[in-house]
C-alpha atoms as a PDB file:
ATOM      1  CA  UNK A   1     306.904 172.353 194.555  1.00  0.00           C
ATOM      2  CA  UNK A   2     307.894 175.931 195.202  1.00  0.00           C
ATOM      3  CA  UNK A   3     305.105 178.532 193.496  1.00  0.00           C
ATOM      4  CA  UNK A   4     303.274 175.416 192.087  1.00  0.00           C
ATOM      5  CA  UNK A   5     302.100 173.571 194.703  1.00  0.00           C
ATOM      6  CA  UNK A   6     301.807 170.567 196.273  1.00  0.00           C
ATOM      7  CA  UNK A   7     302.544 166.818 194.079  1.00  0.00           C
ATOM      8  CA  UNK A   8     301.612 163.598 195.041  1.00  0.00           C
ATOM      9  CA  UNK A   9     303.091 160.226 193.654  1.00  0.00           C
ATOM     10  CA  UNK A  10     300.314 157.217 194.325  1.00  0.00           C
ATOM     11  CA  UNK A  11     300.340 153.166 193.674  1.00  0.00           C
ATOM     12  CA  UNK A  12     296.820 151.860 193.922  1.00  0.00           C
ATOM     13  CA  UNK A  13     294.483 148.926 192.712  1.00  0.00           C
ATOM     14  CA  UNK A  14     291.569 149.099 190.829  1.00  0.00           C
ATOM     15  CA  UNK A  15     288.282 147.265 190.793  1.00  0.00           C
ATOM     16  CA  UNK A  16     285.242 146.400 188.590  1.00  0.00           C
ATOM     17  CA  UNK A  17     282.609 148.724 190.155  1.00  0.00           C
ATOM     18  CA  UNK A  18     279.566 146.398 189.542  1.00  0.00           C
ATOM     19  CA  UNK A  19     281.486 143.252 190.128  1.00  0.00           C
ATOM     20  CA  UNK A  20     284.393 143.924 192.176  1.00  0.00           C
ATOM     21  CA  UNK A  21     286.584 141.947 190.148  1.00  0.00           C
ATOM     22  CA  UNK A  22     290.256 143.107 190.343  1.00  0.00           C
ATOM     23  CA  UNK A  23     290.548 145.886 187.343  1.00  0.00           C
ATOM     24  CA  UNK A  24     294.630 146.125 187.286  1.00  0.00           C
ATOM     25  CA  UNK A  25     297.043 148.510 189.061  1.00  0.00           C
ATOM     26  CA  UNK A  26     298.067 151.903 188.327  1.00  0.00           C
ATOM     27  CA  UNK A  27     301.055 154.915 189.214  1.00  0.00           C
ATOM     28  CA  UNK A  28     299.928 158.322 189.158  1.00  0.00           C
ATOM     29  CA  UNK A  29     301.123 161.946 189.919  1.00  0.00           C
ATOM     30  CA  UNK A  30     298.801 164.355 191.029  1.00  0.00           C
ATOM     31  CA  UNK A  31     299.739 167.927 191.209  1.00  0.00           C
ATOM     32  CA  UNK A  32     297.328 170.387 193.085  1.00  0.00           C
ATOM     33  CA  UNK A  33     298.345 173.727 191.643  1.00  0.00           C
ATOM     34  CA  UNK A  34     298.060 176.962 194.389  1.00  0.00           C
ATOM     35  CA  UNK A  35     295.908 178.848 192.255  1.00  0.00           C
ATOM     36  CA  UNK A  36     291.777 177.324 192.346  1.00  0.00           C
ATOM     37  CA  UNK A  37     292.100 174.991 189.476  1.00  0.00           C
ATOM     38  CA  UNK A  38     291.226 171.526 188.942  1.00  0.00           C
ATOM     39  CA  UNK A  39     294.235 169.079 189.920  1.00  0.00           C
ATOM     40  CA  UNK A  40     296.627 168.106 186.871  1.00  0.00           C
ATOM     41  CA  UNK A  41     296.674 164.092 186.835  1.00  0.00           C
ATOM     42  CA  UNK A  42     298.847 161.927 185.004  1.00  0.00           C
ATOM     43  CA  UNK A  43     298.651 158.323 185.090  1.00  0.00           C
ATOM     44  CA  UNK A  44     299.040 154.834 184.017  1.00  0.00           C
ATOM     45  CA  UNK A  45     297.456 151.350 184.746  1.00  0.00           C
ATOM     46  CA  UNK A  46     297.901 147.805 183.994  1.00  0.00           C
ATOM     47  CA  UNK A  47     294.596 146.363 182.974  1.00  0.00           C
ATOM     48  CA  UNK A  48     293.541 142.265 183.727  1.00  0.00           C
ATOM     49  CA  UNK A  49     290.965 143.368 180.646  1.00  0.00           C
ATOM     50  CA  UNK A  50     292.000 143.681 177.254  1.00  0.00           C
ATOM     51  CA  UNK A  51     290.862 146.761 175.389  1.00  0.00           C
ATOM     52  CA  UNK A  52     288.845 144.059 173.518  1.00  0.00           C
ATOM     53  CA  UNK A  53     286.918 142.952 176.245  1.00  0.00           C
ATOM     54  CA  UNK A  54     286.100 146.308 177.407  1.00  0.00           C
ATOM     55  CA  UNK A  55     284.943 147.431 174.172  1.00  0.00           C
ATOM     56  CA  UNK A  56     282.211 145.003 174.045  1.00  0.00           C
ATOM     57  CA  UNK A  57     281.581 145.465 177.645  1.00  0.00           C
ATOM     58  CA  UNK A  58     280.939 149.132 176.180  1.00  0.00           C
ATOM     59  CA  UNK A  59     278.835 147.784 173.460  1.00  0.00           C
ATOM     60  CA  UNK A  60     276.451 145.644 175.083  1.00  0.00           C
ATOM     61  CA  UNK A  61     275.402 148.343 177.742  1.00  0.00           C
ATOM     62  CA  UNK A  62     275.105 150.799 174.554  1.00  0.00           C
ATOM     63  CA  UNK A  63     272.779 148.053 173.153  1.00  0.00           C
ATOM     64  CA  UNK A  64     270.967 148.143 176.159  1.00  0.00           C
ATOM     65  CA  UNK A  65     270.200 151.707 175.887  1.00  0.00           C
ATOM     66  CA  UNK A  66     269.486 151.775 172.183  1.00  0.00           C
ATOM     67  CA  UNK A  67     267.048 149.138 172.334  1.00  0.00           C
ATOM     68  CA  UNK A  68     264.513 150.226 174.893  1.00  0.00           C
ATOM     69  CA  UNK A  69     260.746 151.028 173.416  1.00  0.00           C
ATOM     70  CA  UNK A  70     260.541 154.356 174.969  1.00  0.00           C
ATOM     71  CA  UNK A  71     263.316 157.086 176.849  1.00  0.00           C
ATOM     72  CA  UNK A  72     264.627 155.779 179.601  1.00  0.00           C
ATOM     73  CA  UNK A  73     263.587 157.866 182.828  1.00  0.00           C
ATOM     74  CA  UNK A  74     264.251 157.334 186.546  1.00  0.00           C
ATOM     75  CA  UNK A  75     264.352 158.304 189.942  1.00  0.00           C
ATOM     76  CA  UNK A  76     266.788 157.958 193.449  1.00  0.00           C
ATOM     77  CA  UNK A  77     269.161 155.471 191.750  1.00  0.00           C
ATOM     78  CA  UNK A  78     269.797 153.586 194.341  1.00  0.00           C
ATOM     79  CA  UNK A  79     266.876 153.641 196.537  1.00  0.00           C
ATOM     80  CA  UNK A  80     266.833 154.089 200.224  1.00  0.00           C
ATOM     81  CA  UNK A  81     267.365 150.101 200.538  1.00  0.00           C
ATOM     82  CA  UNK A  82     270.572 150.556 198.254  1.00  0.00           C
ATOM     83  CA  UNK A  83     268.875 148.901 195.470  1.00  0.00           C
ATOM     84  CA  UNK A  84     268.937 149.970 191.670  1.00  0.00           C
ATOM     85  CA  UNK A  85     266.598 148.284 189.195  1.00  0.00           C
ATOM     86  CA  UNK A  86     268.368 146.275 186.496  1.00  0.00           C
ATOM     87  CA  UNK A  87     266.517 148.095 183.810  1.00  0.00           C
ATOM     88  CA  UNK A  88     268.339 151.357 185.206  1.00  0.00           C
ATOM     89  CA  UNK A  89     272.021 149.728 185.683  1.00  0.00           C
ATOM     90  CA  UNK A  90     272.937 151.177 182.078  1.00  0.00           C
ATOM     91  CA  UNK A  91     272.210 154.836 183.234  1.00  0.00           C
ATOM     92  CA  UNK A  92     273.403 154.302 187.156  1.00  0.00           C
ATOM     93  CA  UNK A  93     276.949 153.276 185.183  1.00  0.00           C
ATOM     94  CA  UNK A  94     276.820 156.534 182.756  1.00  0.00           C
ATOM     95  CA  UNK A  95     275.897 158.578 185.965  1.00  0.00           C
ATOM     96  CA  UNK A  96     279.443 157.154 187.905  1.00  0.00           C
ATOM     97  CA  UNK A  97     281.348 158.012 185.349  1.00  0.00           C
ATOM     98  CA  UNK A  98     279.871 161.431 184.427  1.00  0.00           C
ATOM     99  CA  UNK A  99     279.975 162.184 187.741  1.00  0.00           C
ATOM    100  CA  UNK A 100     283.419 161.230 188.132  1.00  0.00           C
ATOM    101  CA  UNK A 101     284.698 164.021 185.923  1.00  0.00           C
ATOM    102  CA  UNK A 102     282.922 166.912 187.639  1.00  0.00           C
ATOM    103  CA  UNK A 103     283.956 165.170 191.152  1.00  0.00           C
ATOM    104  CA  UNK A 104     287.944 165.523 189.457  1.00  0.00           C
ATOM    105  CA  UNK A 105     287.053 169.699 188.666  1.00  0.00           C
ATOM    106  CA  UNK A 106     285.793 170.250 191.748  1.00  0.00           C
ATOM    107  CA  UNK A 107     287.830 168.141 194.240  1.00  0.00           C
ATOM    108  CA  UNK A 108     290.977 169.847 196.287  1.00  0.00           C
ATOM    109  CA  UNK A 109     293.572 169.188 198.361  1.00  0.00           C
ATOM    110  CA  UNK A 110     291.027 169.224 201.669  1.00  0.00           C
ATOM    111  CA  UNK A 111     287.663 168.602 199.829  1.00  0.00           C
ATOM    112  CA  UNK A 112     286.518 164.895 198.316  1.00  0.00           C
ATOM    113  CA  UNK A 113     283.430 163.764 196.660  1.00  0.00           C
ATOM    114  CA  UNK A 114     281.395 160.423 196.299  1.00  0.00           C
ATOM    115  CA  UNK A 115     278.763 159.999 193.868  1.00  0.00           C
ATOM    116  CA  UNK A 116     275.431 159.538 196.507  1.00  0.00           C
ATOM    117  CA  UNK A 117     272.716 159.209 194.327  1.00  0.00           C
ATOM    118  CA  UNK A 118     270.924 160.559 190.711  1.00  0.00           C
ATOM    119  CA  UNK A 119     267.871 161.931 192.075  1.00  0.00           C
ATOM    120  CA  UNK A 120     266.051 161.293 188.389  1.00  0.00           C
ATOM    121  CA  UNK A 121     267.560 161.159 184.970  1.00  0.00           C
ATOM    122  CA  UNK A 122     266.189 161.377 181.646  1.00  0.00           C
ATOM    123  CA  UNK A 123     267.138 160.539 178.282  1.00  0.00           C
ATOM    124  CA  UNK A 124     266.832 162.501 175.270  1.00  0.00           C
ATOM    125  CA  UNK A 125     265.970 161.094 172.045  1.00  0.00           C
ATOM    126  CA  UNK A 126     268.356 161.926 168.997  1.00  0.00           C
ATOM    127  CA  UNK A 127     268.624 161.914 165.152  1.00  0.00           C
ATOM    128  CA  UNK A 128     272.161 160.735 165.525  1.00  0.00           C
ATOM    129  CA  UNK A 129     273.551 157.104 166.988  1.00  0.00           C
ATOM    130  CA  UNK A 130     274.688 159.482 170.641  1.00  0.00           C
ATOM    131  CA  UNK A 131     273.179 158.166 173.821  1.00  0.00           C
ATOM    132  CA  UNK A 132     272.569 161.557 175.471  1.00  0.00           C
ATOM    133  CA  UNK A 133     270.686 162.255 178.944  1.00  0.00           C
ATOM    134  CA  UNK A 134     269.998 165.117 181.710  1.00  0.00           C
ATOM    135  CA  UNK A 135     270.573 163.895 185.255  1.00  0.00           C
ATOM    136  CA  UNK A 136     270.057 165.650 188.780  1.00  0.00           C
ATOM    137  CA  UNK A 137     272.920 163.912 190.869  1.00  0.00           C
ATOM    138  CA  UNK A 138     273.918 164.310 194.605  1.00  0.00           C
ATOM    139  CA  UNK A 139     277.169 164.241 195.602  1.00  0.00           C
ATOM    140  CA  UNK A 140     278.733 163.608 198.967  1.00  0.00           C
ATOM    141  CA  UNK A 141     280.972 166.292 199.841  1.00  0.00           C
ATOM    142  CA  UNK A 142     283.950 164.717 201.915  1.00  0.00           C
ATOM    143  CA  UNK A 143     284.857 166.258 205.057  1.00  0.00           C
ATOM    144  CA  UNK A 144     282.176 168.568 205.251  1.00  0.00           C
ATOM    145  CA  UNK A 145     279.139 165.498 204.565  1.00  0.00           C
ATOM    146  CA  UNK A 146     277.319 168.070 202.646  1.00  0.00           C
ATOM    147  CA  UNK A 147     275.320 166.957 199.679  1.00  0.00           C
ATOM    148  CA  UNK A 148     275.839 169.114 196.859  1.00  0.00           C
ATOM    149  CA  UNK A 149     273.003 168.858 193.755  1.00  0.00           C
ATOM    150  CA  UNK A 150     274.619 168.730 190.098  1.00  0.00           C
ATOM    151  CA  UNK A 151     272.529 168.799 186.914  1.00  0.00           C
ATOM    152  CA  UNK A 152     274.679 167.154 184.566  1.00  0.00           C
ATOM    153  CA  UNK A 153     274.060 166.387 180.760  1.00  0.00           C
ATOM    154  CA  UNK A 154     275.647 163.542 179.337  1.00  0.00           C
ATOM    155  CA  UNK A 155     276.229 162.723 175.833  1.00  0.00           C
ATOM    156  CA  UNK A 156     278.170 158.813 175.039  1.00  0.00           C
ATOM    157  CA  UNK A 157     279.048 156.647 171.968  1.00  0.00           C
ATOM    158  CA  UNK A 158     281.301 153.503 172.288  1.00  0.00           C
ATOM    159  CA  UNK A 159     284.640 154.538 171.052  1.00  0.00           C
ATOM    160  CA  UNK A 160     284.128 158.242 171.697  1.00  0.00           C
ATOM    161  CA  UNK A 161     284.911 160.672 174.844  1.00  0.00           C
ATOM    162  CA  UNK A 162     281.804 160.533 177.329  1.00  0.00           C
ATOM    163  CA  UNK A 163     281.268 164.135 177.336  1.00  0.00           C
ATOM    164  CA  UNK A 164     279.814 165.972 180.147  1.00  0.00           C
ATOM    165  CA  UNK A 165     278.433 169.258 180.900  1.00  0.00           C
ATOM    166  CA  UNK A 166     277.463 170.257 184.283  1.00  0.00           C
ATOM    167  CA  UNK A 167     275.834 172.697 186.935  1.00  0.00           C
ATOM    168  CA  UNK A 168     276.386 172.751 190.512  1.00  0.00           C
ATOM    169  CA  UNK A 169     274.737 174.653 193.271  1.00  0.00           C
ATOM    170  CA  UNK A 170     274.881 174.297 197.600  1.00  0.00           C
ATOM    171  CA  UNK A 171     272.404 175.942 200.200  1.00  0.00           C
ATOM    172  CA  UNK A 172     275.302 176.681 201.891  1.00  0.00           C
ATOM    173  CA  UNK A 173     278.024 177.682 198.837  1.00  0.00           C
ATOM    174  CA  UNK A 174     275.692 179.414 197.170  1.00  0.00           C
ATOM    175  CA  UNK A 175     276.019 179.128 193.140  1.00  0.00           C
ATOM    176  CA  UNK A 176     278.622 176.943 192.194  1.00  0.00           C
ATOM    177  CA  UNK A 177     280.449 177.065 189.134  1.00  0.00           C
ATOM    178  CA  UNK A 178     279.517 175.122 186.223  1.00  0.00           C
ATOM    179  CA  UNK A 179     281.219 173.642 182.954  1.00  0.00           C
ATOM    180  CA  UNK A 180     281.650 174.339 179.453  1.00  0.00           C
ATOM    181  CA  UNK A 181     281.996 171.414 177.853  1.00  0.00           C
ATOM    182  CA  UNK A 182     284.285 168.638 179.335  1.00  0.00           C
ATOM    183  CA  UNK A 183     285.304 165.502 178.026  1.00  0.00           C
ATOM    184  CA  UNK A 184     285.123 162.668 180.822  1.00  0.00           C
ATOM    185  CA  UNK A 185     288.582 161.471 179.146  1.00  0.00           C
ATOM    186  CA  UNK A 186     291.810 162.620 178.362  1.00  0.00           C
ATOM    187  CA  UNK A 187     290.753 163.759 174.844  1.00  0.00           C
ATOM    188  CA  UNK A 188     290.457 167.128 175.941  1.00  0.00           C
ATOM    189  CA  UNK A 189     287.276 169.720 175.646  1.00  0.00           C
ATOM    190  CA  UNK A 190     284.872 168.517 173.309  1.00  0.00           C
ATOM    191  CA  UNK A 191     284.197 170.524 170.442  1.00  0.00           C
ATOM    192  CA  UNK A 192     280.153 169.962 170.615  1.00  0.00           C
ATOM    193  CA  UNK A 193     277.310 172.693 171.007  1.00  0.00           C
ATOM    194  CA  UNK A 194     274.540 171.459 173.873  1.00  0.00           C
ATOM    195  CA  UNK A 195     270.887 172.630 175.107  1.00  0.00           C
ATOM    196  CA  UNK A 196     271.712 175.341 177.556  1.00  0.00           C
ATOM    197  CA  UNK A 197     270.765 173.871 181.176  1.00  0.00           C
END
């Protein structure tokens, strides 16, 4: 698109991530504007799960977290084997989503990212009914196989915006840029004050 830049139409399947069930289909446009911005996406899926099911999907992993006797904490989720613990499959699934919306800000035309690894992750205790926790995560930096380091903070509550602030940085890059605060949905910025990093 003339002084835009450059649109793509896609058709793709998704899956379940933990059980690789078929998730539905969805169209999208992506638009990746000249100027350094993150892409503008719009799209729409057909879902084999009813919103139903996927709210109580969200509820029992909220339960999950809620109901452990002490913070969760952790470290290289997976391990070198590939393995994750099943008392840390709550927070692995809250890092690949988090993750997913500072992989979207930073991703161009030429550059992709994969979620490699949360090198530890912590959770914070609150007054309120928010899940909220700090995580160190490496991402896979696709063509260049860099691994770039994030510190992201993540705050969640079923039926609410998972909202994410991050920090990036690169031996190579230098400092990256970070976030303000970003909503891991459509819902737009999120209106909530966090702990500087």
């Amino acid at each position: 698109i003339p002084e835009s830049g450059h649109k793509y139409y896609l058709q793709f399947s998704t899956e379940d991530y933990r059980t690789g069930e078929d998730a539905g289909n969805c169209l999208a446009t992506v638009l990746y504007p000249k100027k350094k911005s993150p892409p503008v996406v719009s799209i729409k899926c057909s879902h084999t799960k009813d919103q139903k099911e996927i709210q109580e999907e969200d509820n029992r992993l909220y339960q999950r977290i809620r109901h452990q006797s002490k913070p969760i904490t952790g470290n290289n989720i997976p391990d070198s084997y590939g393995n994750i613990e099943p008392a840390l499959e709550p927070v692995w699934a809250l890092a690949v989503a988090g993750s997913s919306s500072i992989m979207w800000e930073k991703s161009t035309e030429t550059l992709g990212y994969f979620l490699a690894q949360v090198k530890s992750v912590r959770q914070w205790i609150r007054k309120d009914d928010f899940t909220e926790f700090d995580y160190t995560v490496l991402l896979h930096e696709i063509p260049t196989q860099e691994i770039i380091s994030c510190h992201m903070r993540l705050t969640w509550l079923p039926g609410h915006p998972l909202k994410v602030k991050h920090f990036c940085a690169a031996e190579s890059h230098g400092v990256d840029e970070g976030s303000g605060a970003e909503s891991g949905s459509a819902a737009g910025p999120s209106a909530e004050k966090g702990a500087n990093f």
